[in-house]
Structure formats: C-alpha cells, structure tokens
Protein backbone atom coordinates (compact mmCIF):
# COMPACT_ATOMS: atom_id res chain seq x y z
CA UNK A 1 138.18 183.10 135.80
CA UNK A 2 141.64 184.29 134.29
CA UNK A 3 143.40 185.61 131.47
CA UNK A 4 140.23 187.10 129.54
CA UNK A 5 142.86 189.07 127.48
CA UNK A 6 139.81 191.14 125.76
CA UNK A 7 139.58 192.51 123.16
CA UNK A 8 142.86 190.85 121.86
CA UNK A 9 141.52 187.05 122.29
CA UNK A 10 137.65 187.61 121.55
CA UNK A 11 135.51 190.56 121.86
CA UNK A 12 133.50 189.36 124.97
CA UNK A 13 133.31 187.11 127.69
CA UNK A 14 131.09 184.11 126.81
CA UNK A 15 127.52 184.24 127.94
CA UNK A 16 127.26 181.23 130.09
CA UNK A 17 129.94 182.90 131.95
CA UNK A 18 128.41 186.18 132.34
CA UNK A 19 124.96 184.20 132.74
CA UNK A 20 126.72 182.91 136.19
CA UNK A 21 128.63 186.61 137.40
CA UNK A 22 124.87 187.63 139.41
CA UNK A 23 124.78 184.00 140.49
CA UNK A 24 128.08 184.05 142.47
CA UNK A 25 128.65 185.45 145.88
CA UNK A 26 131.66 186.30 144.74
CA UNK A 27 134.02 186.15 141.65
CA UNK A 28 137.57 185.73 141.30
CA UNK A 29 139.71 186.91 138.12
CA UNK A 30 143.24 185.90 138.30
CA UNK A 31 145.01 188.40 135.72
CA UNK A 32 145.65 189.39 132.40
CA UNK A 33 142.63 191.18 131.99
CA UNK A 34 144.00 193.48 129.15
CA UNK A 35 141.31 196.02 128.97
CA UNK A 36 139.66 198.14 131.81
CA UNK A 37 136.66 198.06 129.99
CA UNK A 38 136.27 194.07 131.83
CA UNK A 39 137.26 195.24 135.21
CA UNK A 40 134.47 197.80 134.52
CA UNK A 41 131.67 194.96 133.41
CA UNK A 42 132.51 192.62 136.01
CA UNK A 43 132.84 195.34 138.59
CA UNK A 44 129.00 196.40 137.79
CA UNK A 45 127.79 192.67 137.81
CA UNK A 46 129.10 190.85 140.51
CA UNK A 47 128.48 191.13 143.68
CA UNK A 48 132.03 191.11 145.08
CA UNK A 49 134.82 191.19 142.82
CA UNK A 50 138.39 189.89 143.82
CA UNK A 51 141.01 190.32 141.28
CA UNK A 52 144.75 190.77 140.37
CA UNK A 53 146.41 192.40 137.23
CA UNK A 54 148.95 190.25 135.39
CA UNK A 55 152.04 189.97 132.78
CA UNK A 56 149.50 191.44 130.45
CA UNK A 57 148.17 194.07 132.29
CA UNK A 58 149.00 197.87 131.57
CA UNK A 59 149.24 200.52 134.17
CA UNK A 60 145.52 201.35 133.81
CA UNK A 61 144.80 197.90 135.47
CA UNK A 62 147.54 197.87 137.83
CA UNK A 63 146.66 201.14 139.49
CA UNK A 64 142.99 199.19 140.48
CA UNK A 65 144.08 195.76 140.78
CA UNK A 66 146.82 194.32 143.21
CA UNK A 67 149.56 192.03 142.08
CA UNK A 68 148.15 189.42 145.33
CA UNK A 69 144.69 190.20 146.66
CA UNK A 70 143.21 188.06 149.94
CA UNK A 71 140.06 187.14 150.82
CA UNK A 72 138.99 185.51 153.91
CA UNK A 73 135.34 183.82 153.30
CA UNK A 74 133.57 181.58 155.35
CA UNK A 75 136.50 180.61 157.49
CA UNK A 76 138.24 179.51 154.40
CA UNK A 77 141.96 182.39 153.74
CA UNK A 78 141.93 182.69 150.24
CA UNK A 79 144.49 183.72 147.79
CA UNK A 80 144.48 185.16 144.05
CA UNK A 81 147.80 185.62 141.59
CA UNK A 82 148.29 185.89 138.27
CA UNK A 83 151.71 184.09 138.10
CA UNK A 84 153.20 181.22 140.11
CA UNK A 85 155.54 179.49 137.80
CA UNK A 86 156.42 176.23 136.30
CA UNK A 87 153.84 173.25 136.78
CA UNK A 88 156.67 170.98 138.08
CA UNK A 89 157.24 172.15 141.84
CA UNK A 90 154.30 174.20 142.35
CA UNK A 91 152.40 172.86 144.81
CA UNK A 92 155.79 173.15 147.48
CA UNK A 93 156.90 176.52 145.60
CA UNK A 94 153.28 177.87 146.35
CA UNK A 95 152.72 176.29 149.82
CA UNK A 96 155.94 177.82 151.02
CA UNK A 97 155.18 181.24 149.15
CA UNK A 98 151.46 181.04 150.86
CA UNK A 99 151.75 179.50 154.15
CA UNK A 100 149.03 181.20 155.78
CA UNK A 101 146.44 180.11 153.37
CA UNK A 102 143.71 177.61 152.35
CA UNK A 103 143.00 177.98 148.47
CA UNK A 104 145.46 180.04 146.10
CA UNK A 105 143.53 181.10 142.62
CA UNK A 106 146.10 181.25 139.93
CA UNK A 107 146.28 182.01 135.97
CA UNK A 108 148.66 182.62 133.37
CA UNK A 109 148.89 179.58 131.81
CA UNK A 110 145.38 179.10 130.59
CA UNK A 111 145.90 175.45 131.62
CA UNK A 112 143.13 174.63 133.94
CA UNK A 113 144.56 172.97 137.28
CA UNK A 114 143.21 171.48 140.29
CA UNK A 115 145.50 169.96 143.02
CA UNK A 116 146.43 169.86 146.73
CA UNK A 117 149.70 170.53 148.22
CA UNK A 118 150.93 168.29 150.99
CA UNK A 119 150.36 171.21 153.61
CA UNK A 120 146.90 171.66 152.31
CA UNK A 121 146.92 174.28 150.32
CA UNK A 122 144.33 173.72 147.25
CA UNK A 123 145.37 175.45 144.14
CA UNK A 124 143.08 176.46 141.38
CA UNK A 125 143.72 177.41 137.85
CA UNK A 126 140.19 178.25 135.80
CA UNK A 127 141.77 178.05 132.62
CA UNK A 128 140.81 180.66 130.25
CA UNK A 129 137.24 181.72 129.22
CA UNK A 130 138.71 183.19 125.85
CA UNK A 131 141.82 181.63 124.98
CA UNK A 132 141.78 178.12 125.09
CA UNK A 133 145.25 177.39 124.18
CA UNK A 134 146.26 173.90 123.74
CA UNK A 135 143.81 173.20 125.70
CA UNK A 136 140.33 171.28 123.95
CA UNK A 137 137.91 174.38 125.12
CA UNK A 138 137.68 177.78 126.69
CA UNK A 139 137.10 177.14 130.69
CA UNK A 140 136.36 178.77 133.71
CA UNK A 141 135.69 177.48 137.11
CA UNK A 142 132.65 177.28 139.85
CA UNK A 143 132.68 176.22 143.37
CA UNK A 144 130.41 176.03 146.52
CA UNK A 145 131.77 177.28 149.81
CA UNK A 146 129.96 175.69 152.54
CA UNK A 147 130.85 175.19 156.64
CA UNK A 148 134.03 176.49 156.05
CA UNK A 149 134.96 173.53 152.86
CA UNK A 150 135.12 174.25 149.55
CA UNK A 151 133.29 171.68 147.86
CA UNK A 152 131.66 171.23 144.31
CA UNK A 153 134.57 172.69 141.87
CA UNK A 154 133.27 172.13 138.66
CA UNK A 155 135.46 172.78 135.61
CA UNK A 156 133.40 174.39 132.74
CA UNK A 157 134.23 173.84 129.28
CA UNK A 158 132.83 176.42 127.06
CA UNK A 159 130.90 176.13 123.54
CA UNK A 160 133.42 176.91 120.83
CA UNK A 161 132.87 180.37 119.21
C-alpha cells in the first residue's frame, strides 16, 4: 500500500485491507503515511512491516521510517520509495537508480502502476487505499512470492466510502 495520508484523506484504512495485514507475510507501505498513529496499527498487525516516509511525512515518521528501505525475500532484492518521478522515463530512470534489484515498490502518485523495465526490474505502484485521485477507486496491491518469482499481483479496487 501507499499514500494512506490518514486522518487527512479518511479516518481509517478500509477493512478489506486491514482484513488482509495478518494474511500477508509481509507488507509494504510506500510513503506518505501522515500520522504515526498508522505506522503504529500496521506495526502491531503485520507480521513484517517494510516501509518508507514520504513528501508528506513529518519528522515523527521520518525518525522510524527510511527514505529507501530493502528487503531481500525469497531470493527476490526488493526495493520500497515513496518518490521516483515522472511516469514518462521511469522504468530507465529507476533501473539505473536501482541496479541491484528485482522489484522497486513506489507511491506518490496514487496512480496504480505495473510494468517491467528492459533490465528487469518490475515496478509496482499500489495506488492509494484512501485517496483515489483521478483514479475510478481506492486500490492497494497483493502478490504471491513463490521459488524466487513474484507471481499473482492482483490490483484491488476498493468499495467506495
């Protein structure tokens, strides 16, 4: 997930999402969490937690939360920032900023994304669970990690409030 920007953009996260947190091995949040209060939740329902502050972020959140964290699961070199720029260009912008790894989690622009770079890299944007945008609903993102692939991503658009 990304850009949760409680309690400015809704009060809480969505229950299908939170329904899913004690599901996941483990659970990415890409930035702009806004409050601590989230950190705190997810922090006491997930399993393992990987997560960045972002723009949005105060120094509360940025004394816990790295501005890049890295994760390596399953033979798989994961990634996780809040920012990496215009759409146009990312995939070489983010290859060349990340050469080392397999799958970069982004945010920032709520705008959920799923593509491959030319080296491989596979970059992941889950939308936003609680600001939808211009986009048609609030989204986050599941996937399976299995044998060292990441297979099954699955977009989830989320009832309307």
């Amino acid at each position: 997930m990304s850009d949760t920007h409680l309690p400015k953009r809704a009060k809480r996260l969505p229950e299908p999402l939170l329904a899913e947190l004690p599901c996941a091995d483990v659970v990415f949040h890409a930035g702009d969490w806004v409050d601590t209060a989230t950190l705190d939740l997810l922090e006491s329902r997930c399993r393992r937690l990987i997560g960045v502050h972002g723009n949005n972020d105060g120094p509360q959140l940025r004394a816990r939360l790295p501005e890049v964290a890295y994760a390596e699961l399953d033979g798989l070199r994961f990634g996780v920032v809040h920012e990496t720029g215009p759409a146009q260009g990312r995939e070489a912008r983010c290859a060349a900023r990340f050469p080392d790894l397999d799958v970069l989690v982004f945010g920032h622009s709520h705008i959920p994304w799923d593509t491959t770079a030319p080296t491989g890299l596979r970059l992941l944007n889950p939308g936003s669970p609680t600001d939808r945008r211009r986009q048609p609903h609030c989204t986050y993102m599941t996937a399976v990690l299995a044998g060292g692939a990441l297979t099954e991503v699955t977009l989830h658009p989320l009832p309307q409030r």
